[in-house]
Protein backbone atom coordinates (compact mmCIF):
# COMPACT_ATOMS: atom_id res chain seq x y z
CA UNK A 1 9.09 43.26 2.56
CA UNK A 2 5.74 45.07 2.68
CA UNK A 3 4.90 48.07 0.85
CA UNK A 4 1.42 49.94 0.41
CA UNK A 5 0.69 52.50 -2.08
CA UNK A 6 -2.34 55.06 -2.10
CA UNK A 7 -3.50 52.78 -0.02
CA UNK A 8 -7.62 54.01 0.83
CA UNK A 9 -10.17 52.88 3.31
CA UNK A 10 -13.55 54.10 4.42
CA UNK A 11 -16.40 53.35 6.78
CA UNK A 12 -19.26 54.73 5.18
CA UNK A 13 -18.36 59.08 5.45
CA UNK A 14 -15.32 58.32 7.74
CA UNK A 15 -12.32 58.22 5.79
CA UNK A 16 -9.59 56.90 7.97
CA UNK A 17 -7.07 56.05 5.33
CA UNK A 18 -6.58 58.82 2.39
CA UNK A 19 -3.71 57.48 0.58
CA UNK A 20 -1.16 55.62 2.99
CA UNK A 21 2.46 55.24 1.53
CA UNK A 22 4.58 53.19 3.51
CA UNK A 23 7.53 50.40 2.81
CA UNK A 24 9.10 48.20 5.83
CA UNK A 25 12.31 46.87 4.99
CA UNK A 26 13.27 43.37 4.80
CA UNK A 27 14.42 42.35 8.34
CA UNK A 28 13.57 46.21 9.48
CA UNK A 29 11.14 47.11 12.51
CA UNK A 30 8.91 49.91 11.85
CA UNK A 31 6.73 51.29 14.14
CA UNK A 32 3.70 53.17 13.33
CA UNK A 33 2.49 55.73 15.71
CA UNK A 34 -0.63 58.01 16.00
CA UNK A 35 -3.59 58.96 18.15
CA UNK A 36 -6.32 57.14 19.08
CA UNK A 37 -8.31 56.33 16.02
CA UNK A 38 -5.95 57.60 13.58
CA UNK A 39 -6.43 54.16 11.35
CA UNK A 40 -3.14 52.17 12.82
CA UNK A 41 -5.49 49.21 13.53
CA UNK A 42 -7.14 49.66 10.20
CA UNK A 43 -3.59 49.35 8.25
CA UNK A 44 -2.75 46.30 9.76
CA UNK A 45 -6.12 44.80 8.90
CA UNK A 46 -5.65 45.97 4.95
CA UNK A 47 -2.03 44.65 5.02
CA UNK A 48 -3.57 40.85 6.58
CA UNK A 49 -6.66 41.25 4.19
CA UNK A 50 -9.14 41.41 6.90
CA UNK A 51 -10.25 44.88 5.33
CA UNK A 52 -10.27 45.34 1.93
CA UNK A 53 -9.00 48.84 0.86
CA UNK A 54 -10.84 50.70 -1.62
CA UNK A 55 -7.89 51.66 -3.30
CA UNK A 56 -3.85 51.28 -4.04
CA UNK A 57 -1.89 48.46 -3.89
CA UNK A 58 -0.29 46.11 -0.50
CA UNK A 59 2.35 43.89 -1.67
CA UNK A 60 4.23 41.72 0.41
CA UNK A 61 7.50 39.76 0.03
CA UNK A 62 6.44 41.32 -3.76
CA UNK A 63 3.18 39.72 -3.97
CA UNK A 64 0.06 41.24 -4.00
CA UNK A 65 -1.30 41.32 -1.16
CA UNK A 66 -5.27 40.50 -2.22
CA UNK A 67 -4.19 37.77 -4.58
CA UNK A 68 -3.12 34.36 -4.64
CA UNK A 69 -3.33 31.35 -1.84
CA UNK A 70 -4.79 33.06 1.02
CA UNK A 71 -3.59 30.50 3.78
CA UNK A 72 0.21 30.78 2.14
CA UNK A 73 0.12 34.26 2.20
CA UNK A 74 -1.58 34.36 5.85
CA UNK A 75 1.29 31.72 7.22
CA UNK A 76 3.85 33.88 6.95
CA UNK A 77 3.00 35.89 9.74
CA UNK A 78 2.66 35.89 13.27
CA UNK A 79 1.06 38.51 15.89
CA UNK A 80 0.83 39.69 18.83
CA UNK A 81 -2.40 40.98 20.07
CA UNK A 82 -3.49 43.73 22.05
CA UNK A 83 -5.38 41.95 24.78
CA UNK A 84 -3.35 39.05 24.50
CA UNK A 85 -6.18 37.44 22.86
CA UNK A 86 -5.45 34.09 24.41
CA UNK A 87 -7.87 31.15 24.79
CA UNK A 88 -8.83 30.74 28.39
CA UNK A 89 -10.19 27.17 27.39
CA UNK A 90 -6.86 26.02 26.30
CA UNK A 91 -4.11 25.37 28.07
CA UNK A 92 -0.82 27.26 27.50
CA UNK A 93 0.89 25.38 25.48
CA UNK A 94 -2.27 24.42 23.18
CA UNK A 95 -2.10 28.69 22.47
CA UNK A 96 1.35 28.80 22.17
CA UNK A 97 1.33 25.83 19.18
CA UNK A 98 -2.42 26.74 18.27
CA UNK A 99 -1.43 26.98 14.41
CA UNK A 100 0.65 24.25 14.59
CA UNK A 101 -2.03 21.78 15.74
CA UNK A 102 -4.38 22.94 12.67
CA UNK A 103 -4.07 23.92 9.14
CA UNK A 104 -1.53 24.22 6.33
CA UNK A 105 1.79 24.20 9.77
CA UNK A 106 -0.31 21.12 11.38
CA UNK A 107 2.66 19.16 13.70
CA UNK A 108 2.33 16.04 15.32
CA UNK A 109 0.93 16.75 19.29
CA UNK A 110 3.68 16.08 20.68
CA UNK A 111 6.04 17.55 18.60
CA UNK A 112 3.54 20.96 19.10
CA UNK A 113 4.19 20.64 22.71
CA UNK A 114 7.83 20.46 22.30
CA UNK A 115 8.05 23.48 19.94
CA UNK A 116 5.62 25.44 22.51
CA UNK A 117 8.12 24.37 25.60
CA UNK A 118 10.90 25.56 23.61
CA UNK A 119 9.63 29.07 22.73
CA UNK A 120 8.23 29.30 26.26
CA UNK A 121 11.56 28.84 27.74
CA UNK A 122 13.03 31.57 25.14
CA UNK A 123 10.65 34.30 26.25
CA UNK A 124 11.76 33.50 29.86
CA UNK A 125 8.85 31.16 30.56
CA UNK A 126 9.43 28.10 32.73
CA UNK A 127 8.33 24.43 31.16
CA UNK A 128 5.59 23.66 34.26
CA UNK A 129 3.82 26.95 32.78
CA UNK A 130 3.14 25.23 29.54
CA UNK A 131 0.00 23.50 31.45
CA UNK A 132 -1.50 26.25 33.49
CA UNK A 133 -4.55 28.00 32.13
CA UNK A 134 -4.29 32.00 31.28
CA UNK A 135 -6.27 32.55 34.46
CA UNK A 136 -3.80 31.36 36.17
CA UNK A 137 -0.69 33.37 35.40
CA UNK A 138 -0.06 37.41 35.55
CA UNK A 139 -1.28 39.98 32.81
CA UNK A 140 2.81 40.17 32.00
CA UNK A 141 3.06 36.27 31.88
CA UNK A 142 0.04 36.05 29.58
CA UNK A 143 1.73 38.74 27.25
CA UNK A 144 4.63 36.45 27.06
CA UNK A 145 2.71 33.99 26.29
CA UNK A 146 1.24 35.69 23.76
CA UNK A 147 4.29 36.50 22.20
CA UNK A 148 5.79 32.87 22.16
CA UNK A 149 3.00 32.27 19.78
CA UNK A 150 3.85 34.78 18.06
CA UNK A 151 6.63 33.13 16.89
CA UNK A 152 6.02 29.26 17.23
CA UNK A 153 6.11 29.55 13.74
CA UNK A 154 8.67 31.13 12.99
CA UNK A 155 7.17 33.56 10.70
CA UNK A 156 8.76 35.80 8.49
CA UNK A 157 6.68 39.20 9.59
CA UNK A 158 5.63 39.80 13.16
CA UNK A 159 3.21 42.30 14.10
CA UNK A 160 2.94 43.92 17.46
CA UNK A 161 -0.26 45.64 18.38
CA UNK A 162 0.32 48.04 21.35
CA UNK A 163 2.50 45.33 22.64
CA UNK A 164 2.98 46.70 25.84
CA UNK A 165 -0.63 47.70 26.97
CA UNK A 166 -1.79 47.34 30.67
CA UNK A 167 1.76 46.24 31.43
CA UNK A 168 3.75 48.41 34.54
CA UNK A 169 7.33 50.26 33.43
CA UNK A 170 9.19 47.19 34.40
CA UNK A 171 7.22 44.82 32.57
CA UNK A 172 6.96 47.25 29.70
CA UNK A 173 10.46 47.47 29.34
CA UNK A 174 11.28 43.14 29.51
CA UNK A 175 8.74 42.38 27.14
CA UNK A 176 10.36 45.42 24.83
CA UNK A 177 13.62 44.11 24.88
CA UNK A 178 12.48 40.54 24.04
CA UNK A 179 10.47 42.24 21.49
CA UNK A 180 13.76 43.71 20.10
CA UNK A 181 16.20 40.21 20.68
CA UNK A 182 13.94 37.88 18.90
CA UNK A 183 12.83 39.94 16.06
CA UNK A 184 16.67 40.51 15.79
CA UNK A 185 17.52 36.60 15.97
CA UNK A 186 15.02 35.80 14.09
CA UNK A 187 15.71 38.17 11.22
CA UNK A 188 12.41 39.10 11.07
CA UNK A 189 10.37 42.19 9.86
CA UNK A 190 8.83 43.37 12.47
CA UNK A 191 5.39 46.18 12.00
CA UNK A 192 4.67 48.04 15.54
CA UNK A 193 1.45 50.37 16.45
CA UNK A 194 1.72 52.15 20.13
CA UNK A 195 1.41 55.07 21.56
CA UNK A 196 4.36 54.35 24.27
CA UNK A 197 7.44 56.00 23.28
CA UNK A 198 9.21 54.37 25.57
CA UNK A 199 8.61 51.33 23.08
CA UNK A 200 9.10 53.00 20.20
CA UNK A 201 12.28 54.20 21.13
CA UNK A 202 13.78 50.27 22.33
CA UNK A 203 12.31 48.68 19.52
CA UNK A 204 12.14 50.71 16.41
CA UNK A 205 14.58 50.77 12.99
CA UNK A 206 11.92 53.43 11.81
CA UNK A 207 8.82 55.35 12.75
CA UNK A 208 5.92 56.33 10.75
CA UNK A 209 3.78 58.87 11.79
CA UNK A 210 -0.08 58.06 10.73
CA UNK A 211 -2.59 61.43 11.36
CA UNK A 212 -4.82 62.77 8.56
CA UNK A 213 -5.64 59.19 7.07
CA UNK A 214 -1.97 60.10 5.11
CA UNK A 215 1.74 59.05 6.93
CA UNK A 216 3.08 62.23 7.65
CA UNK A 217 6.58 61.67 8.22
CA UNK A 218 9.10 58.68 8.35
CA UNK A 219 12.70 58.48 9.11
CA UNK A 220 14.97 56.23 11.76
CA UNK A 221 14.07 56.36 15.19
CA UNK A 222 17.40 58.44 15.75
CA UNK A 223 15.99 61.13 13.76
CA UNK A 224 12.70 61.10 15.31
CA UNK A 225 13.20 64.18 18.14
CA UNK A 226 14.72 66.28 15.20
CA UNK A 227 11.72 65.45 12.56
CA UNK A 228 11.06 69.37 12.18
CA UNK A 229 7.63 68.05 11.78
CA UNK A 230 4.97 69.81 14.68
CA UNK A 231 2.91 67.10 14.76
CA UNK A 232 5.25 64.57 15.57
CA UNK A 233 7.39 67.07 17.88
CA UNK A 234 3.40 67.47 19.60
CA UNK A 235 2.65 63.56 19.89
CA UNK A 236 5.92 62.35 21.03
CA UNK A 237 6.34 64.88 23.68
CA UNK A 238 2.67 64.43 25.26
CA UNK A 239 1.61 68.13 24.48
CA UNK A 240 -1.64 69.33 25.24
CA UNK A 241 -1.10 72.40 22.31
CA UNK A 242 -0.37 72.00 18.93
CA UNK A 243 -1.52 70.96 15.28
CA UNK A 244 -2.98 68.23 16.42
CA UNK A 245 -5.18 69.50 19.32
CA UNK A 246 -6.53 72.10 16.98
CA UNK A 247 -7.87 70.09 14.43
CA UNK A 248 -10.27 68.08 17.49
């Protein structure tokens, strides 16, 4: 569903990617991990077009990723952010349906606020939520929020940006498993960056280890505590000492 090859990116001397090869499966969640600013942001922003790489090639569902109807190619996916990223001007619902009140999805109002109920409700939202205000509602609420619109859409790729961020182990591990059910029912591909292995291990197919501006390993997620590779055996066990502390 997507693949990148020798894909490149710089910010001026910095280069963060230095020939990224990665494929996600159709239907497949992949999770990319990596230290902090290892270039797992910057990927996602080549794959959406929001950076332009300086060199390879992104396809996705086998089209290119830098050519052709920009809105098309942008509908197909859905996100969730970081920070949540909601608007704290707009009632819930209105940032649950906000793509499907504008653009190339527009709905009817009402039949926005319907779809918003219903994928409030299937992220284990209650209907009366739908017009409170972000302020109003917990940081775990408002990252359920965030993933209902996510998927008001119903888009084909999802990605998940340190989905679980801020969020306490209990809360970490409901909005992980909804994570894993809907991408699931949905039949979705699904694209994760975190650094919480506790996520990675609930809601990956695959990993991908980014470090070097190159992916230096991939396999399933079964395979990941036997990778023979010391730089993932360093990251995913927290060590202080190792390949990657060295090169600091």
């Amino acid at each position: 569903m997507i693949e990148l090859a020798g894909v490149t990116k710089s910010f001026g001397a910095n280069r963060v990617l230095a020939g990224v090869d990665l494929s996600v499966g159709r239907g497949r969640s992949l999770v990319v991990i990596g230290g902090s600013g290892t270039g797992k942001s910057v990927l996602l922003k080549c794959i959406l077009g929001l950076e332009a790489p300086d060199a390879g090639r992104i396809t996705v569902d086998g089209r290119d990723a830098a050519t052709g109807d920009r809105e098309a190619f942008l509908a197909c996916f859905g996100m969730l952010f970081q920070g949540g990223a909601l608007f704290d001007s707009l009632p819930v619902w209105q940032n649950v349906s906000f793509r499907l009140l504008r653009g190339a999805l527009k709905r009817p109002r009402a039949e926005a606020r319907e779809i918003a109920i219903e994928k409030l409700r299937r992220v284990g939202l209650s209907p009366d939520v739908a017009d409170k205000v972000p302020a109003e509602l917990s940081g775990g609420m408002q990252k359920r929020v965030g993933l209902a619109r996510a998927i008001a859409a119903d888009p084909q790729i999802i990605f998940f940006d340190e989905p679980t961020t801020g969020l306490d182990p209990i809360m970490s591990g409901v909005i992980n498993d909804l994570i894993r059910e809907i991408v699931s029912e949905m039949g979705a591909t699904a694209l994760t960056i975190t650094h919480d292995m506790t996520s990675v291990r609930a809601i990956a197919d695959e990993v991908a280890m980014l470090h070097g501006g190159v992916i230096r390993w991939t396999g399933p997620v079964a395979a990941l505590d036997a990778s023979g590779d010391p730089y993932v055996d360093q990251f995913i066990h927290g060590r202080a000492e190792g390949p990657i502390a060295a090169l600091r």
